[in-house]
C-alpha atoms as a PDB file:
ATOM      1  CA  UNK A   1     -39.539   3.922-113.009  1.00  0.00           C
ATOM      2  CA  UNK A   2     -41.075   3.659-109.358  1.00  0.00           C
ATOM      3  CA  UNK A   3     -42.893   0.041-108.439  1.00  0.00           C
ATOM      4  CA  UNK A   4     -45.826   1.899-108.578  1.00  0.00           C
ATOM      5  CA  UNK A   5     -46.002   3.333-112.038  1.00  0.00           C
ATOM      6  CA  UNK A   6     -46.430   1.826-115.477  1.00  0.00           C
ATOM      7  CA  UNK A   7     -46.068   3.257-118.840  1.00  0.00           C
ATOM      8  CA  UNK A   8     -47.942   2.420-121.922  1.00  0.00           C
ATOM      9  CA  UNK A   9     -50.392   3.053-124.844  1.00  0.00           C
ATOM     10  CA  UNK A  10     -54.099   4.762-123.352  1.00  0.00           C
ATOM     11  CA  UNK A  11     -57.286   3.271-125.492  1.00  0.00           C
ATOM     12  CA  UNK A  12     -60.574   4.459-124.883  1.00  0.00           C
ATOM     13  CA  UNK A  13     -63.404   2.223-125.288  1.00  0.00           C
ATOM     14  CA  UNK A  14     -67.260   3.106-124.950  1.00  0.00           C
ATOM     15  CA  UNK A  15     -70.413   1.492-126.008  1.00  0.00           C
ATOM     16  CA  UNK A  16     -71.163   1.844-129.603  1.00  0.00           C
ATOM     17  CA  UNK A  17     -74.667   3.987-130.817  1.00  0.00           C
ATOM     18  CA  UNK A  18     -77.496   1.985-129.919  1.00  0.00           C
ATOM     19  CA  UNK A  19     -75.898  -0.437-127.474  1.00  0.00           C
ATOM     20  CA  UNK A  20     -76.706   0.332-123.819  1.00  0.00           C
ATOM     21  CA  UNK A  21     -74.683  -2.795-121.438  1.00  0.00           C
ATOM     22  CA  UNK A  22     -74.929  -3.186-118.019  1.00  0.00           C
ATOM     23  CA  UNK A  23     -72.521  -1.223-115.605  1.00  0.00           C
ATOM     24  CA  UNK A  24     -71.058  -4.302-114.560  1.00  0.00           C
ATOM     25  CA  UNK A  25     -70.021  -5.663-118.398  1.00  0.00           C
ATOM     26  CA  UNK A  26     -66.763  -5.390-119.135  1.00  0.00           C
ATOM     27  CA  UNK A  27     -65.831  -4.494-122.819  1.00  0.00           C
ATOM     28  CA  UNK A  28     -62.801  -6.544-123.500  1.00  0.00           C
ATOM     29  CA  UNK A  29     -63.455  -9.401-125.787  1.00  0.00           C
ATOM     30  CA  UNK A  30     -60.262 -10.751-126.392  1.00  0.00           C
ATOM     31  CA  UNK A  31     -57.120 -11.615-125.118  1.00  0.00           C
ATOM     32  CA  UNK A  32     -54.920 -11.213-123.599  1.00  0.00           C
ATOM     33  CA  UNK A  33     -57.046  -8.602-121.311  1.00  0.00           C
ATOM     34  CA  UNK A  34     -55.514  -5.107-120.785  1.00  0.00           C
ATOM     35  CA  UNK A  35     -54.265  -6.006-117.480  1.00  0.00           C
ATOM     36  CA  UNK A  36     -54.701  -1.855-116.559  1.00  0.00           C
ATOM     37  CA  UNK A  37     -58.051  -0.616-117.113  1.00  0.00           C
ATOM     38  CA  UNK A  38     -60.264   1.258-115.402  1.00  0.00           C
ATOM     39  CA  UNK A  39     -63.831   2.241-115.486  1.00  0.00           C
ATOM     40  CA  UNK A  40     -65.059   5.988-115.861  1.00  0.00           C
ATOM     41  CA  UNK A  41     -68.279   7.710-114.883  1.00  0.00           C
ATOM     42  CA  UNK A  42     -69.644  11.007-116.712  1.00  0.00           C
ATOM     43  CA  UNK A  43     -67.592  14.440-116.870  1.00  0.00           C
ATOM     44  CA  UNK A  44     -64.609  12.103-115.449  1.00  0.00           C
ATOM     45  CA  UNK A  45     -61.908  15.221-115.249  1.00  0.00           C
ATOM     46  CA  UNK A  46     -59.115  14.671-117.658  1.00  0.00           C
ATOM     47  CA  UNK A  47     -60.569  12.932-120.073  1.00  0.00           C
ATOM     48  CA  UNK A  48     -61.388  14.669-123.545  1.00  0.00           C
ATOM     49  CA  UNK A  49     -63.233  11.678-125.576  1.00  0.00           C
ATOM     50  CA  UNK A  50     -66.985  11.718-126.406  1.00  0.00           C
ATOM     51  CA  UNK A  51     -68.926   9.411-124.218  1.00  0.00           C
ATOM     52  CA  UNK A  52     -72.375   9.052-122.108  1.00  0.00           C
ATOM     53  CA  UNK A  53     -71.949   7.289-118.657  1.00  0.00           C
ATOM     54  CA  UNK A  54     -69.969   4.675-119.044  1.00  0.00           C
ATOM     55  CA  UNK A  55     -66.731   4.006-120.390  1.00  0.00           C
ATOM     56  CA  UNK A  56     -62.826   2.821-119.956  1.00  0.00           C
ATOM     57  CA  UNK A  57     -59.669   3.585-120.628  1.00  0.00           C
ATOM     58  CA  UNK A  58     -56.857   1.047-120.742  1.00  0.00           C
ATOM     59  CA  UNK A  59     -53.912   0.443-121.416  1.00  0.00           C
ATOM     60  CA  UNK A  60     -51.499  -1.346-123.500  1.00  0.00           C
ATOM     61  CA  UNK A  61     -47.566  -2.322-123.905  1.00  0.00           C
ATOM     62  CA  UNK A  62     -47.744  -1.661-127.529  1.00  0.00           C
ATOM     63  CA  UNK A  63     -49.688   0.644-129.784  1.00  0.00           C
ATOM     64  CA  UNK A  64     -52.209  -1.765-130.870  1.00  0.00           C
ATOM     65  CA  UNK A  65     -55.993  -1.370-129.225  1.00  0.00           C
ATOM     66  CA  UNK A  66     -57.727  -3.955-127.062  1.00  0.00           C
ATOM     67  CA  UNK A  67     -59.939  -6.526-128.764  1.00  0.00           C
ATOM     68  CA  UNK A  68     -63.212  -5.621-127.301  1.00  0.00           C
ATOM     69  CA  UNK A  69     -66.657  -7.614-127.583  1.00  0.00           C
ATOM     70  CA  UNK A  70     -69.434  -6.853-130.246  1.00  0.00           C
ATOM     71  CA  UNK A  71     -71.394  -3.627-129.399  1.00  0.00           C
ATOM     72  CA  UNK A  72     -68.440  -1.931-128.057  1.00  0.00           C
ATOM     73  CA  UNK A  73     -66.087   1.047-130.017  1.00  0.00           C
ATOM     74  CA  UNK A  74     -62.201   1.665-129.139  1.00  0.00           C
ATOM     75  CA  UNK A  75     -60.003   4.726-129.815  1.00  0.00           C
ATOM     76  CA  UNK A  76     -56.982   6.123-128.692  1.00  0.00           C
ATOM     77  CA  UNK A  77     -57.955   7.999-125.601  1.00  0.00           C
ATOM     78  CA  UNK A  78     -57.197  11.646-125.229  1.00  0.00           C
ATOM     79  CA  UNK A  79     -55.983  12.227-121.239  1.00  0.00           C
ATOM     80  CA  UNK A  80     -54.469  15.244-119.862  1.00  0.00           C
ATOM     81  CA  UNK A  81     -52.647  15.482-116.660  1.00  0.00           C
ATOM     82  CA  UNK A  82     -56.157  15.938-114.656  1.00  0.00           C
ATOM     83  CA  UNK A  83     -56.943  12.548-115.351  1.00  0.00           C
ATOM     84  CA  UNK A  84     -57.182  11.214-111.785  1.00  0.00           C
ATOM     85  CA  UNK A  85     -59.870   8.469-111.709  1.00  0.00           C
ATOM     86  CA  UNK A  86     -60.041   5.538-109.008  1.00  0.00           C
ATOM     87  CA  UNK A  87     -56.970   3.071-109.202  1.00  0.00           C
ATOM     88  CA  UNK A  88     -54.710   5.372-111.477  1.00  0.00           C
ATOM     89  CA  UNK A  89     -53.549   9.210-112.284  1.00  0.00           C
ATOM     90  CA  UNK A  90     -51.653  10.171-115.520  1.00  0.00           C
ATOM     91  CA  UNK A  91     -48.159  11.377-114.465  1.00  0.00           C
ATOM     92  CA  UNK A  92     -46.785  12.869-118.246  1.00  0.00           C
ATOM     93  CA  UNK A  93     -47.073  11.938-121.743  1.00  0.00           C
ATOM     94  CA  UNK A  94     -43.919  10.122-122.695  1.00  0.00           C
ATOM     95  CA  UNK A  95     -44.269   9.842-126.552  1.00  0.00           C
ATOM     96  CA  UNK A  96     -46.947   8.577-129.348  1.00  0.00           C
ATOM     97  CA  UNK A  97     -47.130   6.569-131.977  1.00  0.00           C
ATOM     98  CA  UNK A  98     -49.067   6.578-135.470  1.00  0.00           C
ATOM     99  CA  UNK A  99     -51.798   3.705-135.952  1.00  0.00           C
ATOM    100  CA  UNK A 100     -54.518   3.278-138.540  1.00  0.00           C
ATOM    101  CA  UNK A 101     -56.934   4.225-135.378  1.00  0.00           C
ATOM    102  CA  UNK A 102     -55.057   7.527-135.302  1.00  0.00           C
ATOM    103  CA  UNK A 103     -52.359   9.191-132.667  1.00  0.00           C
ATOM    104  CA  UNK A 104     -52.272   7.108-129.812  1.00  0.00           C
ATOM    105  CA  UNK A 105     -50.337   8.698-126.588  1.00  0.00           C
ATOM    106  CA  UNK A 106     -48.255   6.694-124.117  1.00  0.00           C
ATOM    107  CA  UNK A 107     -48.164   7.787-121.168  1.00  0.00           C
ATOM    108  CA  UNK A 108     -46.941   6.911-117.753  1.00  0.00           C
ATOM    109  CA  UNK A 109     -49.508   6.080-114.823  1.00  0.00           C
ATOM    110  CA  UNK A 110     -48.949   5.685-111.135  1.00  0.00           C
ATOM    111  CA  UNK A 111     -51.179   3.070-109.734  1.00  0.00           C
ATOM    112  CA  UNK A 112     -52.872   2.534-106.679  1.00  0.00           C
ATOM    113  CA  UNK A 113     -51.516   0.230-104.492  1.00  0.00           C
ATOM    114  CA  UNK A 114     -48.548  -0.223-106.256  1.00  0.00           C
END
């Protein structure tokens, strides 16, 4: 693959009902940190998961989700090939695995400034 791209495992993680964080809190609540993640607004194109305004998708090197902090939900995200968000744009699927969370994709990303 290119210097620039990276493959793995898309998660989707939003604020759970009732819990309203500030923009600047990061979910992730364990480690090690997804060292790929990136924050999404509303109606971000490509993205097909419920949310309100805030939310992230990140990935991972193997099918298992991010540990995020109390308040916050994870799922496997659903992307298609619009997703183009600041930092990163989905290049293809590349496979998926079965989890207890459901089908979670892996993809492959090209990354800014890679």
């Amino acid at each position: 693959m290119p210097e620039n791209t990276i493959r793995g495992y898309a998660w989707f993680a939003r604020p759970g009902p009732g819990y309203s964080p500030d923009s600047r809190d990061v979910p992730w609540g364990g480690t090690p940190v997804p060292q790929f993640a990136w924050q999404i607004g509303p109606n971000e194109a490509g993205v097909h998961n419920r949310y309100g305004n805030l939310a992230f998708v990140a990935v991972t090197e193997r099918p298992l989700p991010p540990e995020v902090r109390p308040g916050w939900e994870v799922e496997p995200a659903a992307l298609d090939s619009d997703f183009d968000t600041a930092g990163a744009r989905l290049i293809r699927e590349s496979g998926f695995r079965e989890t207890p969370l459901g089908r979670i994709t892996e993809y492959v990303f090209e990354i800014a400034g890679g």
